[in-house]
PDB file of N, CA and C in Angstrom:
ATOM      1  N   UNK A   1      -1.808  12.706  -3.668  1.00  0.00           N
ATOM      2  CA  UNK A   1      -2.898  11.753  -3.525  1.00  0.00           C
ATOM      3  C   UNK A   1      -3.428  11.805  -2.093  1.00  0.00           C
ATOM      4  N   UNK A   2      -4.593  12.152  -1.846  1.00  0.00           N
ATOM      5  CA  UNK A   2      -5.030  12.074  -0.612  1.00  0.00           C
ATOM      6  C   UNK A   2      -5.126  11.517   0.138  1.00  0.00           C
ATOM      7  N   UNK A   3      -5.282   9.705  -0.569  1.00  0.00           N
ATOM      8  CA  UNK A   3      -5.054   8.856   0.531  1.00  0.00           C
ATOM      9  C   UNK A   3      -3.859   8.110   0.605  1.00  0.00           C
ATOM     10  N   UNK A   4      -2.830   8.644   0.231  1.00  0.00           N
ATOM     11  CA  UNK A   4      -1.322   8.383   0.815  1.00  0.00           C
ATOM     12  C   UNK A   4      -1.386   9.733   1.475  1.00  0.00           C
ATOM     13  N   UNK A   5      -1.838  10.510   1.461  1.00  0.00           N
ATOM     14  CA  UNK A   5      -1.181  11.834   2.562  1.00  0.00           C
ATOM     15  C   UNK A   5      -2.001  10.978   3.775  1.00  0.00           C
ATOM     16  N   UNK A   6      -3.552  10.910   3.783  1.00  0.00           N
ATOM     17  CA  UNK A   6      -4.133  10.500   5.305  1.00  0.00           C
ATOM     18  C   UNK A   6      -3.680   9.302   6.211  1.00  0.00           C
ATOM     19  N   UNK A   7      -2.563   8.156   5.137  1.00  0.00           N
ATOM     20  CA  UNK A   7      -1.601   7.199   5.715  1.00  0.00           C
ATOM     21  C   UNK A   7      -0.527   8.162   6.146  1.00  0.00           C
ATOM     22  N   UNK A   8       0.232   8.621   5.797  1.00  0.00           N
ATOM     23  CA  UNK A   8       1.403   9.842   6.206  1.00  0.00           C
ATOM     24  C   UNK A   8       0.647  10.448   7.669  1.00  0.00           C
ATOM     25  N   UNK A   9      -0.575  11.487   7.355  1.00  0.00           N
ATOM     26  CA  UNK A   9      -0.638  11.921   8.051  1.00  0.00           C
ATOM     27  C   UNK A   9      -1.103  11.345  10.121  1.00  0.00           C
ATOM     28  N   UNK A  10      -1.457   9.862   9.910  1.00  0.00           N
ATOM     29  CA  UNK A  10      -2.162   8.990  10.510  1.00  0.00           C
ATOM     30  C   UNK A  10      -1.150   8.394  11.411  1.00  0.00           C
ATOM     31  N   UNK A  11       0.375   7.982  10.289  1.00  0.00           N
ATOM     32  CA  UNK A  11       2.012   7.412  10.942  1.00  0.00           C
ATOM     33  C   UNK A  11       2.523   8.613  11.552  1.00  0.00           C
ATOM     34  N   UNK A  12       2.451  10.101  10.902  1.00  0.00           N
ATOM     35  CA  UNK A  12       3.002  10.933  11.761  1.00  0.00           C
ATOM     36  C   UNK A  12       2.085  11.155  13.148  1.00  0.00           C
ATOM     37  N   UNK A  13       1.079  10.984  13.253  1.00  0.00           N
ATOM     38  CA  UNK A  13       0.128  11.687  14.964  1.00  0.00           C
ATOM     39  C   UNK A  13       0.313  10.668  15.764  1.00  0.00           C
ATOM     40  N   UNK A  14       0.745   8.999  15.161  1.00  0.00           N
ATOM     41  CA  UNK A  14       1.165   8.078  16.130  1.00  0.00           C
ATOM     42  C   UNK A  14       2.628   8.138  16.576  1.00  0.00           C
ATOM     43  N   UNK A  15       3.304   8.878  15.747  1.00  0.00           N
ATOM     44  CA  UNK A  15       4.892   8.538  16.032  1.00  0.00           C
ATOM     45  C   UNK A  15       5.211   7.326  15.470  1.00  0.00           C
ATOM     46  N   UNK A  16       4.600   6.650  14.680  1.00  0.00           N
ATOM     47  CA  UNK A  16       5.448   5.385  14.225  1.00  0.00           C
ATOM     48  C   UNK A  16       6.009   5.683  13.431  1.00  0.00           C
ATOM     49  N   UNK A  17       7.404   4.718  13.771  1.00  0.00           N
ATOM     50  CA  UNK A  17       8.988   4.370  12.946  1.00  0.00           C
ATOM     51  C   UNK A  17       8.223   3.400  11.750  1.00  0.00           C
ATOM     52  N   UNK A  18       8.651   3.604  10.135  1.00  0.00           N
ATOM     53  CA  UNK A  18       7.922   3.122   9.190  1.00  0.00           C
ATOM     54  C   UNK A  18       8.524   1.556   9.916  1.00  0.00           C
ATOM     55  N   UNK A  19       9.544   0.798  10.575  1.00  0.00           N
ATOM     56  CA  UNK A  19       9.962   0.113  10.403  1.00  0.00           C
ATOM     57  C   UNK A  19       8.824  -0.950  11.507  1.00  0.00           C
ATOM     58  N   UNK A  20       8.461  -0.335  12.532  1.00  0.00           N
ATOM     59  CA  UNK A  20       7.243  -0.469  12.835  1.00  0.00           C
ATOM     60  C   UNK A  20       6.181  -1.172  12.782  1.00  0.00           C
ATOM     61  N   UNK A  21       5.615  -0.058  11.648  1.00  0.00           N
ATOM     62  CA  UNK A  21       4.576  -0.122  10.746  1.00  0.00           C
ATOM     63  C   UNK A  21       4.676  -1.262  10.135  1.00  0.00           C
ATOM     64  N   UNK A  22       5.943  -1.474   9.375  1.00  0.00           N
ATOM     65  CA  UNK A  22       6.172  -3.068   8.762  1.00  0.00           C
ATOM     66  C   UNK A  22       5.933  -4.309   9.156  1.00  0.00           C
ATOM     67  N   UNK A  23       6.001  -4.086  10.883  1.00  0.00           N
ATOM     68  CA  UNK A  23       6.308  -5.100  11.545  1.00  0.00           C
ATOM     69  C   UNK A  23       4.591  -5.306  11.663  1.00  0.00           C
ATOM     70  N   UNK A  24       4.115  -4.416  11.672  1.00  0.00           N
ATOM     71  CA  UNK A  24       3.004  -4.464  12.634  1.00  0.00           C
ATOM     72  C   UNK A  24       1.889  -4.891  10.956  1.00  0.00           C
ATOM     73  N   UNK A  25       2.328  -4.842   9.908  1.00  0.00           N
ATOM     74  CA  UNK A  25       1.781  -5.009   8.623  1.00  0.00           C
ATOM     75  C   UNK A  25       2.232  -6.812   8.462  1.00  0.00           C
ATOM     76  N   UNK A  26       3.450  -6.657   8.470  1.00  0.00           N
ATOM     77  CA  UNK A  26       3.921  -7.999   7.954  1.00  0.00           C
ATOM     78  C   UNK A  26       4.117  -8.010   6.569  1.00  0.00           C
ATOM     79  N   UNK A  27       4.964  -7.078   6.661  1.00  0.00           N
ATOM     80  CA  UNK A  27       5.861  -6.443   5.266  1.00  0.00           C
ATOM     81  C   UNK A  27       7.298  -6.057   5.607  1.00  0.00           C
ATOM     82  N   UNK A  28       8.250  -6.039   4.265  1.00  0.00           N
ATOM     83  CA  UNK A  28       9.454  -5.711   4.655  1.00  0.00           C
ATOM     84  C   UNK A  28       9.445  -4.040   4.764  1.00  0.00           C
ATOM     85  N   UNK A  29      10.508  -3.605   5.501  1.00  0.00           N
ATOM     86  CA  UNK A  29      10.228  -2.070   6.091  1.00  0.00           C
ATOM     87  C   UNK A  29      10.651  -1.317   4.461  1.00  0.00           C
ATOM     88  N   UNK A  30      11.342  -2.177   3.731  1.00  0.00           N
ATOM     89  CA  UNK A  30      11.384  -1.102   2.131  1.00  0.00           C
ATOM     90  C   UNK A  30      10.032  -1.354   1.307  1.00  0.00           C
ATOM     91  N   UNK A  31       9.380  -2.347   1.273  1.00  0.00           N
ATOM     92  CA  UNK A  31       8.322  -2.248   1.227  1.00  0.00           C
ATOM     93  C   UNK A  31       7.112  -1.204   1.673  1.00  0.00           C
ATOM     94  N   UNK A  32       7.089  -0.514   2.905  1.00  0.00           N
ATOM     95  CA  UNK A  32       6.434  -0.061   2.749  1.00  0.00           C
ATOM     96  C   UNK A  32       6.941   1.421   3.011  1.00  0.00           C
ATOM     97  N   UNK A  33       8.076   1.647   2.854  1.00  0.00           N
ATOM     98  CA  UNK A  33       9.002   3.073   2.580  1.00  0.00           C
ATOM     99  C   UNK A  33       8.601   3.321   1.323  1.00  0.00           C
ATOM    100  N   UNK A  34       8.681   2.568   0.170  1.00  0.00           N
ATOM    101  CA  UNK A  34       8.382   2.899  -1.106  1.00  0.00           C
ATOM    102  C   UNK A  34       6.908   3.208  -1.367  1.00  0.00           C
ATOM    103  N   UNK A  35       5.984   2.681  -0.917  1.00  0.00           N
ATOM    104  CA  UNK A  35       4.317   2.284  -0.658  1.00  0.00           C
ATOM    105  C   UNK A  35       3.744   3.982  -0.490  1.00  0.00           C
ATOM    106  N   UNK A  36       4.699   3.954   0.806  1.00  0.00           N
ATOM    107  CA  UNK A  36       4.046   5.327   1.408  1.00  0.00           C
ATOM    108  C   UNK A  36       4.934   6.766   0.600  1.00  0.00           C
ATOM    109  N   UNK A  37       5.758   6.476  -0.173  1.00  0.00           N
ATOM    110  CA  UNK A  37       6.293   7.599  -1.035  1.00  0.00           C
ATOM    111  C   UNK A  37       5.289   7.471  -2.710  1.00  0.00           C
ATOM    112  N   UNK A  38       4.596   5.883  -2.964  1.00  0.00           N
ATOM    113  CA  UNK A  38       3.950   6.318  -3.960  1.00  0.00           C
ATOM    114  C   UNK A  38       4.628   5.662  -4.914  1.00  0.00           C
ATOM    115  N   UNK A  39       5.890   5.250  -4.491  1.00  0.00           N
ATOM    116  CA  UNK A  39       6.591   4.157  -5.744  1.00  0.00           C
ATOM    117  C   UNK A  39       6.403   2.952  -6.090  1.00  0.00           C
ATOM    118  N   UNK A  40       5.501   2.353  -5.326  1.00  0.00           N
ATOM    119  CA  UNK A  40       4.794   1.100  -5.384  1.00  0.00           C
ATOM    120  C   UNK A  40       3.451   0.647  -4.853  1.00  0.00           C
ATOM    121  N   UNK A  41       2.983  -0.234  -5.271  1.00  0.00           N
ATOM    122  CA  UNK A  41       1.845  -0.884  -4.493  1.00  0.00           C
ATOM    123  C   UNK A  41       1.867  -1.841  -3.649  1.00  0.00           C
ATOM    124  N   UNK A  42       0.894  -2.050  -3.021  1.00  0.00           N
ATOM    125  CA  UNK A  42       1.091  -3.559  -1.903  1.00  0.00           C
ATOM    126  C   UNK A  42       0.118  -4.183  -2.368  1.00  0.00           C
ATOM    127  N   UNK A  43       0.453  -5.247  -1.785  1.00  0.00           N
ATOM    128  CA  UNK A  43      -1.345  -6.275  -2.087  1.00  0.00           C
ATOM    129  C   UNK A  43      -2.322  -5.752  -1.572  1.00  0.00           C
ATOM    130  N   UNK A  44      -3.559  -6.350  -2.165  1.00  0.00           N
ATOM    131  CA  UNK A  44      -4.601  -5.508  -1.241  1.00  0.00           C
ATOM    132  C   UNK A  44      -5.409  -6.081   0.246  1.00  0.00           C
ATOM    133  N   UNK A  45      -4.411  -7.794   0.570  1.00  0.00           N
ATOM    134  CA  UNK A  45      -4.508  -8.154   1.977  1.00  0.00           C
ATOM    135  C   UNK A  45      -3.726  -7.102   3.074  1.00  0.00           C
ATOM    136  N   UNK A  46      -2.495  -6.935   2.148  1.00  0.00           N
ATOM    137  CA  UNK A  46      -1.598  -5.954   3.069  1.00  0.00           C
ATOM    138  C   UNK A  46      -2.171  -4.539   3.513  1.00  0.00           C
ATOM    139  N   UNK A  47      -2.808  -4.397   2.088  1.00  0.00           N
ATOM    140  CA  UNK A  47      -3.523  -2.445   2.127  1.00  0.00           C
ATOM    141  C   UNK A  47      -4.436  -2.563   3.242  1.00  0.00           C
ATOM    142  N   UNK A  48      -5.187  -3.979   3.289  1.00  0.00           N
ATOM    143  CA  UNK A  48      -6.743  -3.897   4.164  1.00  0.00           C
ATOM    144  C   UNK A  48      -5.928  -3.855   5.321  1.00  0.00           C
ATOM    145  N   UNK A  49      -4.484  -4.775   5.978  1.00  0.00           N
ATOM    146  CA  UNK A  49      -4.034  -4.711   7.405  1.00  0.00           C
ATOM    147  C   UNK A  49      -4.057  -3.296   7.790  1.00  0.00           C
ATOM    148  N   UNK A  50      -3.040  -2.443   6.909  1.00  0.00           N
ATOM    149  CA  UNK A  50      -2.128  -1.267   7.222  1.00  0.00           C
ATOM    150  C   UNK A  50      -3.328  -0.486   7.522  1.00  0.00           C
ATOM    151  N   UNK A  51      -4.877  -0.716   6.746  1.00  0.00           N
ATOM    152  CA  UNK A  51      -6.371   0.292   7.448  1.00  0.00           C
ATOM    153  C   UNK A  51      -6.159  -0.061   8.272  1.00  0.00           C
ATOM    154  N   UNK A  52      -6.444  -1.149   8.683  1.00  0.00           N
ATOM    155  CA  UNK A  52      -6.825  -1.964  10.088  1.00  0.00           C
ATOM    156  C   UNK A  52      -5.662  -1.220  11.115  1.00  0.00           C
ATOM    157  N   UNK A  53      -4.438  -1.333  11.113  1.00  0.00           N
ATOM    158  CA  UNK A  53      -3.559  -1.366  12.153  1.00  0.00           C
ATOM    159  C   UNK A  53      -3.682   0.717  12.313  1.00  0.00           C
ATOM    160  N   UNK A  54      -3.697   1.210  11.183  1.00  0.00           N
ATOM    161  CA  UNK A  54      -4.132   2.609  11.338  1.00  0.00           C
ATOM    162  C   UNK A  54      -5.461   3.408  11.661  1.00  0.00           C
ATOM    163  N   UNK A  55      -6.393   2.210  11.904  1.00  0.00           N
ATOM    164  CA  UNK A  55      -8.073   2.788  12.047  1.00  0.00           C
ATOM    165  C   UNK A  55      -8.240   3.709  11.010  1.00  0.00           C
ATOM    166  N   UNK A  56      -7.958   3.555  10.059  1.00  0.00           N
ATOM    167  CA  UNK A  56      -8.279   4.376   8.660  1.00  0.00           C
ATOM    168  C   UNK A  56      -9.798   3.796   8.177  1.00  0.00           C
ATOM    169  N   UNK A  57     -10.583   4.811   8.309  1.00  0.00           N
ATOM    170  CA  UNK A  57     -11.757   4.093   7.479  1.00  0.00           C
ATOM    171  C   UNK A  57     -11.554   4.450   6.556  1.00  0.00           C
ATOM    172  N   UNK A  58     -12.779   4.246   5.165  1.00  0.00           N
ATOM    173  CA  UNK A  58     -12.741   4.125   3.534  1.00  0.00           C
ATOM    174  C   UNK A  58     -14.125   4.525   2.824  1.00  0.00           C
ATOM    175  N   UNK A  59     -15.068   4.011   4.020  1.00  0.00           N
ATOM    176  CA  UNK A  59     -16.225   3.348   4.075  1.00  0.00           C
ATOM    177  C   UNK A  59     -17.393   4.718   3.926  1.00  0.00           C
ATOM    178  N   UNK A  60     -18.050   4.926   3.036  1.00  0.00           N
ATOM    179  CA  UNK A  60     -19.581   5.919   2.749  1.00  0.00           C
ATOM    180  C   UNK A  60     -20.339   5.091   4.008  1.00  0.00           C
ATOM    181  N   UNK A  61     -21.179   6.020   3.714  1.00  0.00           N
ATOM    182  CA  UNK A  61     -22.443   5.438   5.119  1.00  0.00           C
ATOM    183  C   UNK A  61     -22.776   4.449   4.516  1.00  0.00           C
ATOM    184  N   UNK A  62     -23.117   4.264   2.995  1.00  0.00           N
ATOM    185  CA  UNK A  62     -24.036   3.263   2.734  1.00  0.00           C
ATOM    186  C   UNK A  62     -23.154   1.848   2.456  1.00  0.00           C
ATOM    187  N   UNK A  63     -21.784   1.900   2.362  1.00  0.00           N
ATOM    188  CA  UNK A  63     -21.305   0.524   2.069  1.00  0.00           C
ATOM    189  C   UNK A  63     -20.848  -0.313   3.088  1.00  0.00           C
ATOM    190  N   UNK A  64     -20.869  -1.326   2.996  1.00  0.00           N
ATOM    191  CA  UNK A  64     -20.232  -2.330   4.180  1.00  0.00           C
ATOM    192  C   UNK A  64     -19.129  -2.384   3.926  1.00  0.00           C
ATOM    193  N   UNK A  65     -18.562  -3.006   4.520  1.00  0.00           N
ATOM    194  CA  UNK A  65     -16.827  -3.633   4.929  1.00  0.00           C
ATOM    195  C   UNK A  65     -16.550  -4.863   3.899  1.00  0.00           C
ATOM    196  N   UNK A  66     -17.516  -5.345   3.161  1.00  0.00           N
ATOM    197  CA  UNK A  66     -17.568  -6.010   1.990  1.00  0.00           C
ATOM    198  C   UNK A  66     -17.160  -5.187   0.621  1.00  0.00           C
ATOM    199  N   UNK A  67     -17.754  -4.637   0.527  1.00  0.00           N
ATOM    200  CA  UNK A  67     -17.917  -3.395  -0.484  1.00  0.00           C
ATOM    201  C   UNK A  67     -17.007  -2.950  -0.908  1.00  0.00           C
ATOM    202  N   UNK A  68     -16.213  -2.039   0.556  1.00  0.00           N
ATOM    203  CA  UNK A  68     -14.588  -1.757   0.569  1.00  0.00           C
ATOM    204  C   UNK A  68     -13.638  -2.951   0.160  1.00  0.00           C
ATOM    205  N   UNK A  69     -13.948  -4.140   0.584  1.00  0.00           N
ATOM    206  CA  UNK A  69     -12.687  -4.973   0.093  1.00  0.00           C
ATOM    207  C   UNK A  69     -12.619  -5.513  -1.250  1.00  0.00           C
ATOM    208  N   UNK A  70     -13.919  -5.518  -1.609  1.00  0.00           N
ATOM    209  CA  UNK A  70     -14.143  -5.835  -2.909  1.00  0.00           C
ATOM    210  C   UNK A  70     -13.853  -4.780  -4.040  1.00  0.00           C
ATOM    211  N   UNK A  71     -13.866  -3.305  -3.545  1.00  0.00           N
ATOM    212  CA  UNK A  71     -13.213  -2.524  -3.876  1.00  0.00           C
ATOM    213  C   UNK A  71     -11.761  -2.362  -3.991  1.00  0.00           C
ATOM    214  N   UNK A  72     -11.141  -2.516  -3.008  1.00  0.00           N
ATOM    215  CA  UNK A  72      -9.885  -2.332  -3.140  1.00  0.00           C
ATOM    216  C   UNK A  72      -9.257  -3.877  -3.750  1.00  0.00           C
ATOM    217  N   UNK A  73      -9.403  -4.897  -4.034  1.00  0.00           N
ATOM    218  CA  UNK A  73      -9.115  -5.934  -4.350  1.00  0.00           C
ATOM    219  C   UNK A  73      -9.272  -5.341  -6.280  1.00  0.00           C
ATOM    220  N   UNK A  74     -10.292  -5.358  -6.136  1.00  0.00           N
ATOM    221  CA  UNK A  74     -10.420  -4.731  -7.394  1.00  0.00           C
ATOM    222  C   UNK A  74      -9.585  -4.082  -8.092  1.00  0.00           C
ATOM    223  N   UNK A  75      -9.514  -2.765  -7.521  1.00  0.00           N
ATOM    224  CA  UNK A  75      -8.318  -1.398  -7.464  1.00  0.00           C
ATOM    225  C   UNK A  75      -6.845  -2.131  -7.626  1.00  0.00           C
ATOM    226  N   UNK A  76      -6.681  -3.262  -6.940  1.00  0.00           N
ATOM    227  CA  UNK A  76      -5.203  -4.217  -6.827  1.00  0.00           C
ATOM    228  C   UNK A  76      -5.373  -4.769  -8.040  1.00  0.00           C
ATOM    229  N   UNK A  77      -6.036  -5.366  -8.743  1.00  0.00           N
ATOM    230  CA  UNK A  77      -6.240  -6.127  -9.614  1.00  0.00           C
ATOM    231  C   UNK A  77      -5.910  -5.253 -11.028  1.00  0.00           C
ATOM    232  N   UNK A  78      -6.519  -4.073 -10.695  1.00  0.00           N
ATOM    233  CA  UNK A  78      -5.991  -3.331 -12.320  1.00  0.00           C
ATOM    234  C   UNK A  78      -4.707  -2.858 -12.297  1.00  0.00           C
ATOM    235  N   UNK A  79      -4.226  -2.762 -11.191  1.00  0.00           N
ATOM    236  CA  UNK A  79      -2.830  -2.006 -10.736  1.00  0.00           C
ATOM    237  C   UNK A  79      -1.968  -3.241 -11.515  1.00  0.00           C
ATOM    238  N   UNK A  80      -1.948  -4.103 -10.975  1.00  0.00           N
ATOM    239  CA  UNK A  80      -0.978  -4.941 -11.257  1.00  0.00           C
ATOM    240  C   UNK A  80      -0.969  -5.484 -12.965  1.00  0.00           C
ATOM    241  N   UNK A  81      -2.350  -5.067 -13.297  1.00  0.00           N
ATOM    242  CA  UNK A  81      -2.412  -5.411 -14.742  1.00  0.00           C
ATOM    243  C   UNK A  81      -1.504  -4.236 -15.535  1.00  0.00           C
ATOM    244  N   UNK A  82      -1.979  -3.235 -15.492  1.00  0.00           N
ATOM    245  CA  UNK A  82      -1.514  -2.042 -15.734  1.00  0.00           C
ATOM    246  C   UNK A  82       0.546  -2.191 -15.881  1.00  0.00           C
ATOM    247  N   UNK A  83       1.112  -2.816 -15.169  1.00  0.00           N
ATOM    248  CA  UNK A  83       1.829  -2.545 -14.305  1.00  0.00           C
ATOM    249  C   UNK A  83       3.325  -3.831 -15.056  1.00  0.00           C
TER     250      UNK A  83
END
């Protein structure tokens, strides 16, 4: 999946310890050990931090920062149905 590799690839060029990352998310560190292997999901307040704390954008030229969250909220919403 591409965008768990560009989280992977984003924690490896910083050097962050996933445990870190947790801290800096406000998640437990197995939480997001499993997240970033693909065995689980997070909420999608947590998904929007972990962009935020990684400067990961998401975003086409044409959508706002609305768009994206309403997107990924979305994306959370079927996951968990699914699930």
């Amino acid at each position: 999946m591409q965008f768990l590799a560009a989280i992977n690839a984003e924690i490896e060029r910083r050097k962050l310890k996933q445990v870190e990352l947790a801290q800096m998310i406000g998640i437990r560190n197995s939480e997001i050990c499993s997240f970033i292997s693909g065995g689980r999901t997070i909420s999608s307040d947590k998904l929007i931090r972990l962009l935020e704390v990684l400067e990961i954008k998401l975003m086409k030229k044409e959508e706002t920062i609305e768009d994206v969250i309403v997107r990924i909220k979305y994306t959370d919403l079927v996951q968990r149905k699914t699930h």
